[in-house]
N, C-alpha and C. Protein backbone atom coordinates (compact mmCIF):
# COMPACT_ATOMS: atom_id res chain seq x y z
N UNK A 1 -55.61 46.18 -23.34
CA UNK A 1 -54.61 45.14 -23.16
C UNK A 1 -54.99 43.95 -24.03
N UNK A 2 -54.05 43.04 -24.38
CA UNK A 2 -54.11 42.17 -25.10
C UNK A 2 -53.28 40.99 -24.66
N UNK A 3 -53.87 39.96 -24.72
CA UNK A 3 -53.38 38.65 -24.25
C UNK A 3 -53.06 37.42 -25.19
N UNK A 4 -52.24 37.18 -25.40
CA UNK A 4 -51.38 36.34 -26.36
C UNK A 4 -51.07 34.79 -26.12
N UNK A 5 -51.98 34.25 -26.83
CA UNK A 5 -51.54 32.57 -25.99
C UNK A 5 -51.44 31.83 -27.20
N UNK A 6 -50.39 30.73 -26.70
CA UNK A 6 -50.26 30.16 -28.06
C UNK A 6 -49.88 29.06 -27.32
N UNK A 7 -49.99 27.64 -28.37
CA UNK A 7 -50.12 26.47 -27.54
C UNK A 7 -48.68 26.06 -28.84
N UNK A 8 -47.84 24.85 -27.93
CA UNK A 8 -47.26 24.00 -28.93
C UNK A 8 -47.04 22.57 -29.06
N UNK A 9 -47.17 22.22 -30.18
CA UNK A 9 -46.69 20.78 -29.94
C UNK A 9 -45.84 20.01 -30.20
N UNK A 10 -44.47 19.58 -29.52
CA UNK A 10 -43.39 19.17 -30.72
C UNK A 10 -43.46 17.56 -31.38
N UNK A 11 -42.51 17.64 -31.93
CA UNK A 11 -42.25 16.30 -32.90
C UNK A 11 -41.14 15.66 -31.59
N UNK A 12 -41.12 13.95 -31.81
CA UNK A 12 -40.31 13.30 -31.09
C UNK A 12 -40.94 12.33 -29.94
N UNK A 13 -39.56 11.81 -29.19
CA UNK A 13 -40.60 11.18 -28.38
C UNK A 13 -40.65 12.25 -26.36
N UNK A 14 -41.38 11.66 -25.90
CA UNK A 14 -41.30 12.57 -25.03
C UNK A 14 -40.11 13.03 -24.21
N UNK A 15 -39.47 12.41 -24.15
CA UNK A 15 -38.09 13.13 -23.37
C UNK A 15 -37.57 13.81 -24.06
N UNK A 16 -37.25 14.42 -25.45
CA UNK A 16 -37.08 15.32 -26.51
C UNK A 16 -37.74 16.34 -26.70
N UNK A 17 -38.94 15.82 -26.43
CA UNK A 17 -40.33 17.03 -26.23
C UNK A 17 -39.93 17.94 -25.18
N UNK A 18 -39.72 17.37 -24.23
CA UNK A 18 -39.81 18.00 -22.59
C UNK A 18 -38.71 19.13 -22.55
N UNK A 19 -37.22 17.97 -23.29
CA UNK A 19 -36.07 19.09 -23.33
C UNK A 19 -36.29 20.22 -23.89
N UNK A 20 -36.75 20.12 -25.25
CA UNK A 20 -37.15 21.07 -25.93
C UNK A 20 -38.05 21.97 -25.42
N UNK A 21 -38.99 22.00 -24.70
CA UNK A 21 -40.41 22.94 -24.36
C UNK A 21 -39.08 23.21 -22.50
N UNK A 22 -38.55 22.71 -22.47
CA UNK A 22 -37.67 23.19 -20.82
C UNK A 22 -36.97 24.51 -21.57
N UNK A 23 -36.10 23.76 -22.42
CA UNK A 23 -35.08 25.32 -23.35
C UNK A 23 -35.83 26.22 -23.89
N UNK A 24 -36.97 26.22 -24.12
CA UNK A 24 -38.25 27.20 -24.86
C UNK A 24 -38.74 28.34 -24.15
N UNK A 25 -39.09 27.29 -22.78
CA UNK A 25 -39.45 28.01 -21.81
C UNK A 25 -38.28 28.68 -21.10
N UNK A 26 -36.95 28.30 -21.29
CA UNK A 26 -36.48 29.62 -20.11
C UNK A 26 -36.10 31.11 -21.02
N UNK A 27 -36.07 30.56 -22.91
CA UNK A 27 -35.70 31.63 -23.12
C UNK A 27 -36.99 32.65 -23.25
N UNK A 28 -38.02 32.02 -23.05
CA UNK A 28 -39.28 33.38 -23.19
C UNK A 28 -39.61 33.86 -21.86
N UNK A 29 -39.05 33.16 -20.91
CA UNK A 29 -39.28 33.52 -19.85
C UNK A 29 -38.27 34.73 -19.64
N UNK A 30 -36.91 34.85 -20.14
CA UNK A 30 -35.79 35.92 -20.35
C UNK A 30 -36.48 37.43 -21.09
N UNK A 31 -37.43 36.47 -22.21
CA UNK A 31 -38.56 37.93 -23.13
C UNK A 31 -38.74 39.22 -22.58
N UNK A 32 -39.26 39.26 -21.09
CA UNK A 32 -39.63 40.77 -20.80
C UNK A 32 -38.67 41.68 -20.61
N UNK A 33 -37.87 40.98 -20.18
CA UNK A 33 -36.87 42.13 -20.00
C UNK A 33 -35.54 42.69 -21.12
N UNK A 34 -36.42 41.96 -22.23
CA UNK A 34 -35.68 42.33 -23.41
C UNK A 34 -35.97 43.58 -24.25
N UNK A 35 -37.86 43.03 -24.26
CA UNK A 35 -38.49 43.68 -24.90
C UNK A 35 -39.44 44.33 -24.20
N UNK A 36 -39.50 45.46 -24.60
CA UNK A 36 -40.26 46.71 -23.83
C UNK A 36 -41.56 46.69 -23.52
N UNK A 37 -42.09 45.77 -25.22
CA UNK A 37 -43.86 45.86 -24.96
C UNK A 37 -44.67 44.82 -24.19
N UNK A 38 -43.61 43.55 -23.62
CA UNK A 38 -44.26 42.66 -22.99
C UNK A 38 -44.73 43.42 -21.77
N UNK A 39 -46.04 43.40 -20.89
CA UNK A 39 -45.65 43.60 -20.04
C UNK A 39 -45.83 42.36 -18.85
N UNK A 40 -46.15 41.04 -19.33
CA UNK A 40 -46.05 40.08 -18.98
C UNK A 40 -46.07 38.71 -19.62
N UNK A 41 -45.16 37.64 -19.10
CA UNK A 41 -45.44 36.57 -20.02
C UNK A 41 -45.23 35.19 -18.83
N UNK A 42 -46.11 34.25 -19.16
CA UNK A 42 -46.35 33.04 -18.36
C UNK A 42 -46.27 31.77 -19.51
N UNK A 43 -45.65 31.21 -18.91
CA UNK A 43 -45.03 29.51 -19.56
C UNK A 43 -45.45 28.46 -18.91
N UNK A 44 -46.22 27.70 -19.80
CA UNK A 44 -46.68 26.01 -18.82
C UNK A 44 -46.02 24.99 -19.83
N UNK A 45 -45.39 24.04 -19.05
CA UNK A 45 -44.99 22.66 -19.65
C UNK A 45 -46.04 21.84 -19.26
N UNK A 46 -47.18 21.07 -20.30
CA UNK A 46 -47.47 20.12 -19.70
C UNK A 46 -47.27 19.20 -18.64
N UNK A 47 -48.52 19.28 -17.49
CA UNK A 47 -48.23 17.90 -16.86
C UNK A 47 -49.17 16.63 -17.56
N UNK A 48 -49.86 16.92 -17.88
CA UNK A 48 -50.83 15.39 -18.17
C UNK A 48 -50.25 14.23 -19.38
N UNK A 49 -50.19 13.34 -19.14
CA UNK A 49 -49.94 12.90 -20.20
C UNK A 49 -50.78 12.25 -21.15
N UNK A 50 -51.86 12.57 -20.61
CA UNK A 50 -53.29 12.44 -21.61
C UNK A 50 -53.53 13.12 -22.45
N UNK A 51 -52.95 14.43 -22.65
CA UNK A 51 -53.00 15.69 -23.27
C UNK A 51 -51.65 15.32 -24.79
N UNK A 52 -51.81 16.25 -25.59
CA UNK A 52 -51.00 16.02 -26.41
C UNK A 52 -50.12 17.22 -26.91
N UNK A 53 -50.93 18.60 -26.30
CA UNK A 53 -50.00 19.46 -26.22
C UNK A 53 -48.69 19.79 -25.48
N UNK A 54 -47.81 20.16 -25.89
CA UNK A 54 -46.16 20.37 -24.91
C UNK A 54 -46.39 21.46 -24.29
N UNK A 55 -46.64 22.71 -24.65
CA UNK A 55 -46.12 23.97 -23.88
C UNK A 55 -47.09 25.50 -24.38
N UNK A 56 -47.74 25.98 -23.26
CA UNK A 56 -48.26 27.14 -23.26
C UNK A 56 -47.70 28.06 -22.93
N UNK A 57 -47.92 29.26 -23.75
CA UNK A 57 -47.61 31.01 -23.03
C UNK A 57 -48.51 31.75 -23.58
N UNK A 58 -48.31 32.31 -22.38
CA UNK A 58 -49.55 33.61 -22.41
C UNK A 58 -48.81 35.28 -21.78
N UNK A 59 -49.15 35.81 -23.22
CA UNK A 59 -47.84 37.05 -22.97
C UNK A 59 -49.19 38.19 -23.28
N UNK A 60 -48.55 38.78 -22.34
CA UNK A 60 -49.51 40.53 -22.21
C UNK A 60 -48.75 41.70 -22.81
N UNK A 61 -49.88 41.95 -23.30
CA UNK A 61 -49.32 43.49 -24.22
C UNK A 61 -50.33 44.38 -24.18
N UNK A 62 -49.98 45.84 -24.37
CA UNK A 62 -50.79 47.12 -24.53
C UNK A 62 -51.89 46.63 -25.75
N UNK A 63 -51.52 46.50 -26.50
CA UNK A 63 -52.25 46.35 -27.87
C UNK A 63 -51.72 45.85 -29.45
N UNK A 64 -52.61 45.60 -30.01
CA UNK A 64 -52.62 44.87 -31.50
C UNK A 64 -51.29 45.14 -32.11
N UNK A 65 -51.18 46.20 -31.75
CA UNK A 65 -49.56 46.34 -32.94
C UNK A 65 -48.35 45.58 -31.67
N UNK A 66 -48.73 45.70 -31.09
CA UNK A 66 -47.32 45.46 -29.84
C UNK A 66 -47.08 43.91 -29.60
N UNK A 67 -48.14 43.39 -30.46
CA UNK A 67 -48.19 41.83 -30.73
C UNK A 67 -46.79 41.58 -31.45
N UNK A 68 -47.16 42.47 -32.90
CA UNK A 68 -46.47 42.38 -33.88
C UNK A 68 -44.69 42.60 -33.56
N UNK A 69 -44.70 43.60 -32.86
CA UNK A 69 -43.70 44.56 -32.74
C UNK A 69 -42.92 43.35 -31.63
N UNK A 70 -43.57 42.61 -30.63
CA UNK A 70 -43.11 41.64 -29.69
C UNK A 70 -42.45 40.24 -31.35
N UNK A 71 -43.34 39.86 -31.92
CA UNK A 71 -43.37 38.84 -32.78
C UNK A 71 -42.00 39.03 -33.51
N UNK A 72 -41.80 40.31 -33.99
CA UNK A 72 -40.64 40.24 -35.07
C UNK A 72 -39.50 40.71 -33.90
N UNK A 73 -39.51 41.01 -32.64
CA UNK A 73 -37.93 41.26 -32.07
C UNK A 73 -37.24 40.42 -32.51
N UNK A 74 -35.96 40.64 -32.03
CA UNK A 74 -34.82 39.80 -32.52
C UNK A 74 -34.77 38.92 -31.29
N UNK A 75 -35.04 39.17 -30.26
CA UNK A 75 -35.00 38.15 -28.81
C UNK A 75 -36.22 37.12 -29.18
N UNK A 76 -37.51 37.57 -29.74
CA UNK A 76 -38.13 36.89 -30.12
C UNK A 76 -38.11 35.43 -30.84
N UNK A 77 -37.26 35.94 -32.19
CA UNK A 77 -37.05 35.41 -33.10
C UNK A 77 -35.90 34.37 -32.69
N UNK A 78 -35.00 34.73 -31.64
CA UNK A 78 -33.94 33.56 -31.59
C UNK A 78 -34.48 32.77 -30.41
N UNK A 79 -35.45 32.92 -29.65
CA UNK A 79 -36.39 31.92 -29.04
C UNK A 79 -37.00 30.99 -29.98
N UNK A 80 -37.59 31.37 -30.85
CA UNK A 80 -38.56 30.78 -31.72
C UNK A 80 -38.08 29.75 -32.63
N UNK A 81 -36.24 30.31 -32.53
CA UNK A 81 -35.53 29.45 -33.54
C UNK A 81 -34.96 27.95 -32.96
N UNK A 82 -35.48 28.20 -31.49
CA UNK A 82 -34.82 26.51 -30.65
C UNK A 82 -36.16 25.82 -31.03
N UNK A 83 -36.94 26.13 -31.17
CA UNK A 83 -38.19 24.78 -32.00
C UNK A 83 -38.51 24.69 -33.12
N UNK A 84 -37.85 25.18 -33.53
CA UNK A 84 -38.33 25.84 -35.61
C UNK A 84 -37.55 24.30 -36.01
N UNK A 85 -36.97 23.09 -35.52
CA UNK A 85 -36.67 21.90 -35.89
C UNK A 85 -38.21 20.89 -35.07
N UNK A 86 -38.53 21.58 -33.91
CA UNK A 86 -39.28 20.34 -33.27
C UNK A 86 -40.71 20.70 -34.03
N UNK A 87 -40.87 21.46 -33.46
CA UNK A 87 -42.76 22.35 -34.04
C UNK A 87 -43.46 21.27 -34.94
N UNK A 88 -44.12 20.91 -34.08
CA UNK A 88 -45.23 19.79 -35.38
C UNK A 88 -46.44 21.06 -35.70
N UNK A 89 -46.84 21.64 -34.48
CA UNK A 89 -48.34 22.37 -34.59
C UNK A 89 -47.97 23.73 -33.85
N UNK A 90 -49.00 24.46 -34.18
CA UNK A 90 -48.96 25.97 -33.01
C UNK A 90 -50.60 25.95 -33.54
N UNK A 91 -50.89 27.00 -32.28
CA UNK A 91 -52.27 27.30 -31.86
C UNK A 91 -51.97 28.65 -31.63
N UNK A 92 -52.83 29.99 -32.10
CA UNK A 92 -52.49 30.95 -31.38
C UNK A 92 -53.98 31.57 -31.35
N UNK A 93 -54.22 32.16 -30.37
CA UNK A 93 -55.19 33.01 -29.88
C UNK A 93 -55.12 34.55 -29.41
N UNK A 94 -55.65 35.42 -29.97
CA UNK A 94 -55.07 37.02 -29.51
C UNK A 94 -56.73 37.55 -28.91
N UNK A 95 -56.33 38.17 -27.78
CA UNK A 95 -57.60 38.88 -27.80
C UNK A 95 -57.73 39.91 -27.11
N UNK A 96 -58.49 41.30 -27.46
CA UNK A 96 -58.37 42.26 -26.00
C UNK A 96 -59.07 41.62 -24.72
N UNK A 97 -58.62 42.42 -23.85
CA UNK A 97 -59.99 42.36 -22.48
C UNK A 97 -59.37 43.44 -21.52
């Protein structure tokens, strides 16, 4: 199994941020049941405001290719496209366990 986390951070001020990482999060939260290879995915909106990151997920998959195969869906891709204006940064981390 493989675990998929990726951090984001948008551009703006924070009530723009928030909207944005709220609409982010419900459409990846829609993800599993789109796509076959998730077999789980979890979404955090920042609470701190000490922190400077907006929004975590952490999506489970069988393995290395099913990353990929999750990455290029088309459900994927039109999630990805409601921040492809905000996105200052991404963080991503892959790893088995």
């Amino acid at each position: 199994m493989v675990k998929h986390i990726v951090t984001f951070k948008f551009k703006g001020e924070p009530e723009l941020r928030l909207s944005v990482a709220e609409k982010f999060k419900a459409a990846l939260m829609a993800l599993p049941e789109q796509i076959d290879v998730l077999r789980s995915m979890e979404v955090g909106i920042n609470s701190n405001p000490a922190e400077t990151w907006d929004l975590v997920l952490i999506a489970i998959v069988d393995n290395m290719d099913d990353v990929e195969v999750y990455a290029k869906h088309p459900a994927h891709v039109a999630a990805a496209s409601i921040i492809a204006p905000y996105k200052e940064n991404r963080a991503c981390v892959d790893y088995v366990f």
